[in-house]
C-alpha atoms as a PDB file:
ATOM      1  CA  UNK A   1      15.334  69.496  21.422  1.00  0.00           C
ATOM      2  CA  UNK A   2      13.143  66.269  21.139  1.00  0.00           C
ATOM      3  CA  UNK A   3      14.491  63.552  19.423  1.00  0.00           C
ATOM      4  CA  UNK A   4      12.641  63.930  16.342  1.00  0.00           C
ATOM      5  CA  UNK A   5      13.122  67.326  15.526  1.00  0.00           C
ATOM      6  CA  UNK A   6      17.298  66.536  16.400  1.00  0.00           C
ATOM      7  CA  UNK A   7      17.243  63.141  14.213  1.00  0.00           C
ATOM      8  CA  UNK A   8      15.852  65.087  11.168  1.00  0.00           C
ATOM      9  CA  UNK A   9      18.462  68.079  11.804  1.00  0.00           C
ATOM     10  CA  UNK A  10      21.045  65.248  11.849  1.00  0.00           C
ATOM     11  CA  UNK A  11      19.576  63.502   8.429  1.00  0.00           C
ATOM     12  CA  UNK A  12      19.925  67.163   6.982  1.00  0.00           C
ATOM     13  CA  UNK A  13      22.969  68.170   8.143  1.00  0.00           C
ATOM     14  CA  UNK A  14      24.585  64.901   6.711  1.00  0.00           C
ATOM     15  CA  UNK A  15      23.206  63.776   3.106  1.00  0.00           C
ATOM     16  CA  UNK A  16      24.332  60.278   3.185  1.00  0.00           C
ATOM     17  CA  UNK A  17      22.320  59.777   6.875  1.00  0.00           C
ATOM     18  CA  UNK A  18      19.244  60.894   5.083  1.00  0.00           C
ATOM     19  CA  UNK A  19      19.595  58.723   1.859  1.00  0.00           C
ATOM     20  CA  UNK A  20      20.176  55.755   4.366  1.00  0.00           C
ATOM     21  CA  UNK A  21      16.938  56.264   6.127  1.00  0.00           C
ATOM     22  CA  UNK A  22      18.988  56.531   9.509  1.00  0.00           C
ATOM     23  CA  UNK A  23      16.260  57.467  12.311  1.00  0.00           C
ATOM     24  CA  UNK A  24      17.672  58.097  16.040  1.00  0.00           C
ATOM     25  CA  UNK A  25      15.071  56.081  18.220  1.00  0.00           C
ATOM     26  CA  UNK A  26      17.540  57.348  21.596  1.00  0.00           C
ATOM     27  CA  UNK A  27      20.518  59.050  22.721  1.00  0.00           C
ATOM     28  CA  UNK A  28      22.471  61.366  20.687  1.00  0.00           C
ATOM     29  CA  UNK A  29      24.809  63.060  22.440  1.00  0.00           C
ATOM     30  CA  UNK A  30      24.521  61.445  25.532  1.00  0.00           C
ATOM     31  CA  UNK A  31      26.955  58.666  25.916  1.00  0.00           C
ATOM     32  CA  UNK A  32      24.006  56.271  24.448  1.00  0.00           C
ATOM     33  CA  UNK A  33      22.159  55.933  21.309  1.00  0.00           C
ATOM     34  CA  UNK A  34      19.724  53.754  19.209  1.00  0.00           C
ATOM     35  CA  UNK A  35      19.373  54.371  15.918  1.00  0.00           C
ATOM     36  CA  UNK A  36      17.329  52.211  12.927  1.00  0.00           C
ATOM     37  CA  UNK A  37      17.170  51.872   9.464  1.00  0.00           C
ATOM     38  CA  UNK A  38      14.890  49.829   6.909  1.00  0.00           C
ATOM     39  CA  UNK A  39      16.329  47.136   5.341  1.00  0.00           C
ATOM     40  CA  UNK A  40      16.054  48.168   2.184  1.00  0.00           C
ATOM     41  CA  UNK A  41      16.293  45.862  -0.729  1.00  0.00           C
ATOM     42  CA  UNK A  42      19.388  47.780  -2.008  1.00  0.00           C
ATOM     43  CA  UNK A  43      21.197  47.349   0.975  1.00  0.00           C
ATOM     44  CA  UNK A  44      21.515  43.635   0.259  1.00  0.00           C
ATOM     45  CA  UNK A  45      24.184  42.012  -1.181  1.00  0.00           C
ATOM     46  CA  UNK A  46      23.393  38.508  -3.336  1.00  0.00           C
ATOM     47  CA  UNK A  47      22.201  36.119  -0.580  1.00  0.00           C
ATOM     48  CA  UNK A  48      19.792  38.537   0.720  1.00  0.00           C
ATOM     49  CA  UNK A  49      21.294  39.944   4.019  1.00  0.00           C
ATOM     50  CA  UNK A  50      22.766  43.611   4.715  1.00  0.00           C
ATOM     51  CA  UNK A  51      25.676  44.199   3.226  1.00  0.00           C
ATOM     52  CA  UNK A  52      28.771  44.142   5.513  1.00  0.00           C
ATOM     53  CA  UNK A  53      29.414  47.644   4.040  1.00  0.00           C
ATOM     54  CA  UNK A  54      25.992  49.031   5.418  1.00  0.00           C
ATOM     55  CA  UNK A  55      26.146  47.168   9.031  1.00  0.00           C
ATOM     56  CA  UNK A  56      29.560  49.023   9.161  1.00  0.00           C
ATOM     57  CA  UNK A  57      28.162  51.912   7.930  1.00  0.00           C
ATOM     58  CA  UNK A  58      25.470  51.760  10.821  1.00  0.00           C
ATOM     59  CA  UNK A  59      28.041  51.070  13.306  1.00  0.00           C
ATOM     60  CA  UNK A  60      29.724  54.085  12.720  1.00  0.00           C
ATOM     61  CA  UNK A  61      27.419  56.065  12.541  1.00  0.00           C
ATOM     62  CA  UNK A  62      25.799  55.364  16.029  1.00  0.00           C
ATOM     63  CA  UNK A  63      29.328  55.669  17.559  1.00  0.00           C
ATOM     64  CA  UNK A  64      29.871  59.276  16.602  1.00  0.00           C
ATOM     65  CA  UNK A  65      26.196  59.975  17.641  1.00  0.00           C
ATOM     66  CA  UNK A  66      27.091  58.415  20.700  1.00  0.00           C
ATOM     67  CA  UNK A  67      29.721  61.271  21.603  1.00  0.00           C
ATOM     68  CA  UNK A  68      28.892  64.422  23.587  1.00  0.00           C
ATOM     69  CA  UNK A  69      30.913  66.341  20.800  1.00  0.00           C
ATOM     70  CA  UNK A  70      31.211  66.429  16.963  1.00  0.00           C
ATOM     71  CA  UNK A  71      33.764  63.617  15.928  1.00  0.00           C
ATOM     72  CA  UNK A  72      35.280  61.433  13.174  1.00  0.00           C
ATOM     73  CA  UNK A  73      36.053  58.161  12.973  1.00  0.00           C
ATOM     74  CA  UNK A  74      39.770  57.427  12.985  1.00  0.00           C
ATOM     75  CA  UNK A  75      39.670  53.540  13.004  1.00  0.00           C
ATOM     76  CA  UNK A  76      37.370  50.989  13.535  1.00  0.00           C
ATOM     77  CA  UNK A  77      36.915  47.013  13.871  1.00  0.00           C
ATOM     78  CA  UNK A  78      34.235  45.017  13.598  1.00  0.00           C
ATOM     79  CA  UNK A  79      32.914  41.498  13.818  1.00  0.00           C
ATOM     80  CA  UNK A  80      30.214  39.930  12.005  1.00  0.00           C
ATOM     81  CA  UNK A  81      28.336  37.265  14.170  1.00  0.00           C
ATOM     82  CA  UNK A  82      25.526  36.322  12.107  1.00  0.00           C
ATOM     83  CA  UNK A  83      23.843  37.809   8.652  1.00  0.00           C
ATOM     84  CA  UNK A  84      21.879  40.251   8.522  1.00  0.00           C
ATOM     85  CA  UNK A  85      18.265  39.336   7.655  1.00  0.00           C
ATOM     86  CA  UNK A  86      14.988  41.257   8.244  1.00  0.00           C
ATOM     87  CA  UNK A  87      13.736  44.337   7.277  1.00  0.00           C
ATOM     88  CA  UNK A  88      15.525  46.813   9.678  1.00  0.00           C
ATOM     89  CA  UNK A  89      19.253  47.275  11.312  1.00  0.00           C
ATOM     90  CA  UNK A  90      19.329  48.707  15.095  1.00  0.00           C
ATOM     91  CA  UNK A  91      22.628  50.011  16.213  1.00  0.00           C
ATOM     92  CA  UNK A  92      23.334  50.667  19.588  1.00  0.00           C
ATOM     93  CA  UNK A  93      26.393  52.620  21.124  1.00  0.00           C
ATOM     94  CA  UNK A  94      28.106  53.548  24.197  1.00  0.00           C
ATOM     95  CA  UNK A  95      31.513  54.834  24.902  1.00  0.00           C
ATOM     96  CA  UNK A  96      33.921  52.849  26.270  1.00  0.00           C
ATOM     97  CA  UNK A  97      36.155  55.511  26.962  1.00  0.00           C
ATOM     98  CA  UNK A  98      35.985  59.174  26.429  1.00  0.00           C
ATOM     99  CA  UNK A  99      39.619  61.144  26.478  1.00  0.00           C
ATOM    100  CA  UNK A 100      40.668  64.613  25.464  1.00  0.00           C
ATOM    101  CA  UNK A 101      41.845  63.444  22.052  1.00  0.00           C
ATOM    102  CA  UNK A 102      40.458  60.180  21.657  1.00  0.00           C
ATOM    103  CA  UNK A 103      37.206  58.635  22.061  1.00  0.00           C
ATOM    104  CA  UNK A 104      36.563  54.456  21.795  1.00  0.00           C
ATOM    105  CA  UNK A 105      33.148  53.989  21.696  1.00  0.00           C
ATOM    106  CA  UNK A 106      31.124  50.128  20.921  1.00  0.00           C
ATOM    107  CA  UNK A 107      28.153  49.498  18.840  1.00  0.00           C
ATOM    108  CA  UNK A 108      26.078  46.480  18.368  1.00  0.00           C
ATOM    109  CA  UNK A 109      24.014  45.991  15.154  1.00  0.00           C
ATOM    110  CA  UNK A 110      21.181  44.062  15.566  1.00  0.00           C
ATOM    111  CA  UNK A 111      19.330  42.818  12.582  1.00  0.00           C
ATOM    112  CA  UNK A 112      15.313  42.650  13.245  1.00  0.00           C
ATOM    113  CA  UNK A 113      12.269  40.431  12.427  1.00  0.00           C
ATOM    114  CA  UNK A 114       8.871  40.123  13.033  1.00  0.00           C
ATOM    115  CA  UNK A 115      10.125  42.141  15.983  1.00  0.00           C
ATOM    116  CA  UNK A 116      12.594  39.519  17.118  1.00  0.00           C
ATOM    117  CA  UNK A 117      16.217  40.902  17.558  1.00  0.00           C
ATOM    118  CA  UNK A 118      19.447  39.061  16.894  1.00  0.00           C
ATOM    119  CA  UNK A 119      22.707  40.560  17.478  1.00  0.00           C
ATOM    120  CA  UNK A 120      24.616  40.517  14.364  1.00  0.00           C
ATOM    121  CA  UNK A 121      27.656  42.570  14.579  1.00  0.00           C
ATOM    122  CA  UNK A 122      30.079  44.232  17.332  1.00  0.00           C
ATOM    123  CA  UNK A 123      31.882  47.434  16.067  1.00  0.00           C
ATOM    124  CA  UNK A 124      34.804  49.179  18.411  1.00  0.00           C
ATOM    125  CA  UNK A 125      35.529  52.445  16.972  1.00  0.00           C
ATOM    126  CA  UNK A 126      38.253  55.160  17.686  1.00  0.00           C
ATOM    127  CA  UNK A 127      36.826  58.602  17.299  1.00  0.00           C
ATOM    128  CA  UNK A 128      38.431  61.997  17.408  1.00  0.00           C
ATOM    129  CA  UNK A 129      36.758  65.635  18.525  1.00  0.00           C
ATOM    130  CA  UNK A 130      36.145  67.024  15.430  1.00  0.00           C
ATOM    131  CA  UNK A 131      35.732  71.497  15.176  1.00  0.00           C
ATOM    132  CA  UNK A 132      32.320  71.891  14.227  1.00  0.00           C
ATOM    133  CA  UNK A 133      31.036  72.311   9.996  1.00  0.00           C
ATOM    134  CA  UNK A 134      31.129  75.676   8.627  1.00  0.00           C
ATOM    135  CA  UNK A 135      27.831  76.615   7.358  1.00  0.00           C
ATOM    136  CA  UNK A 136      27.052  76.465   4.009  1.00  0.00           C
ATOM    137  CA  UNK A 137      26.140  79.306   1.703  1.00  0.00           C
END
């Protein structure tokens, strides 16, 4: 499946990816992945930047599309380097280790600019396999 087609099966499968804007640029399933988002003027918090809530959000998303299976997120940290200013977020993920029952996986959110990048968060996640949604009726 070409990433297009498999980014908007992911935005439909999960509501909250789609009302986010998420797009997968790379990856998805295979132990790396880029995804983006507009920085939308409702994703700001009073100073102008991203909200800490939506770089996590980013974060954590790109680190269980980073897995080879369906997971959850059990726990994760992350530090804020710099705000967030521009008008789109770039998260990129890799795992750092991939077990039976857990997965630890890092993203980095970049915040981007007249096409000039600048790291501005590093997220380390625990993930677990998760059994595959039940379709809906």
């Amino acid at each position: 499946m070409d990433i297009k087609k498999l980014s908007e099966k992911i935005r439909e499968a999960t509501p909250f990816i789609k009302h986010l804007d998420v797009e997968i640029t790379q990856g998805a399933g295979s132990e790396y992945t880029e995804i983006r988002m507009p920085l939308k003027p409702e994703f700001t918090q009073h100073l102008g930047h991203a909200h800490g809530g939506v770089v996590g959000t980013l974060a954590d998303i790109a680190a269980n599309l980073a897995c080879k299976q369906p997971t959850v997120t059990v726990e994760y940290k992350i530090n804020f380097l710099k705000a967030a200013a521009g008008n789109e977020l770039v998260a990129r993920s890799h795992p750092v280790k991939e077990g039976s029952t857990l997965i630890i996986v890092q993203s980095d959110v970049f915040a981007v600019e007249n096409a000039q990048e600048t790291k501005v968060a590093t997220c380390l996640a625990t993930l677990i396999p998760s059994a595959k949604p039940k379709a809906k009726n």
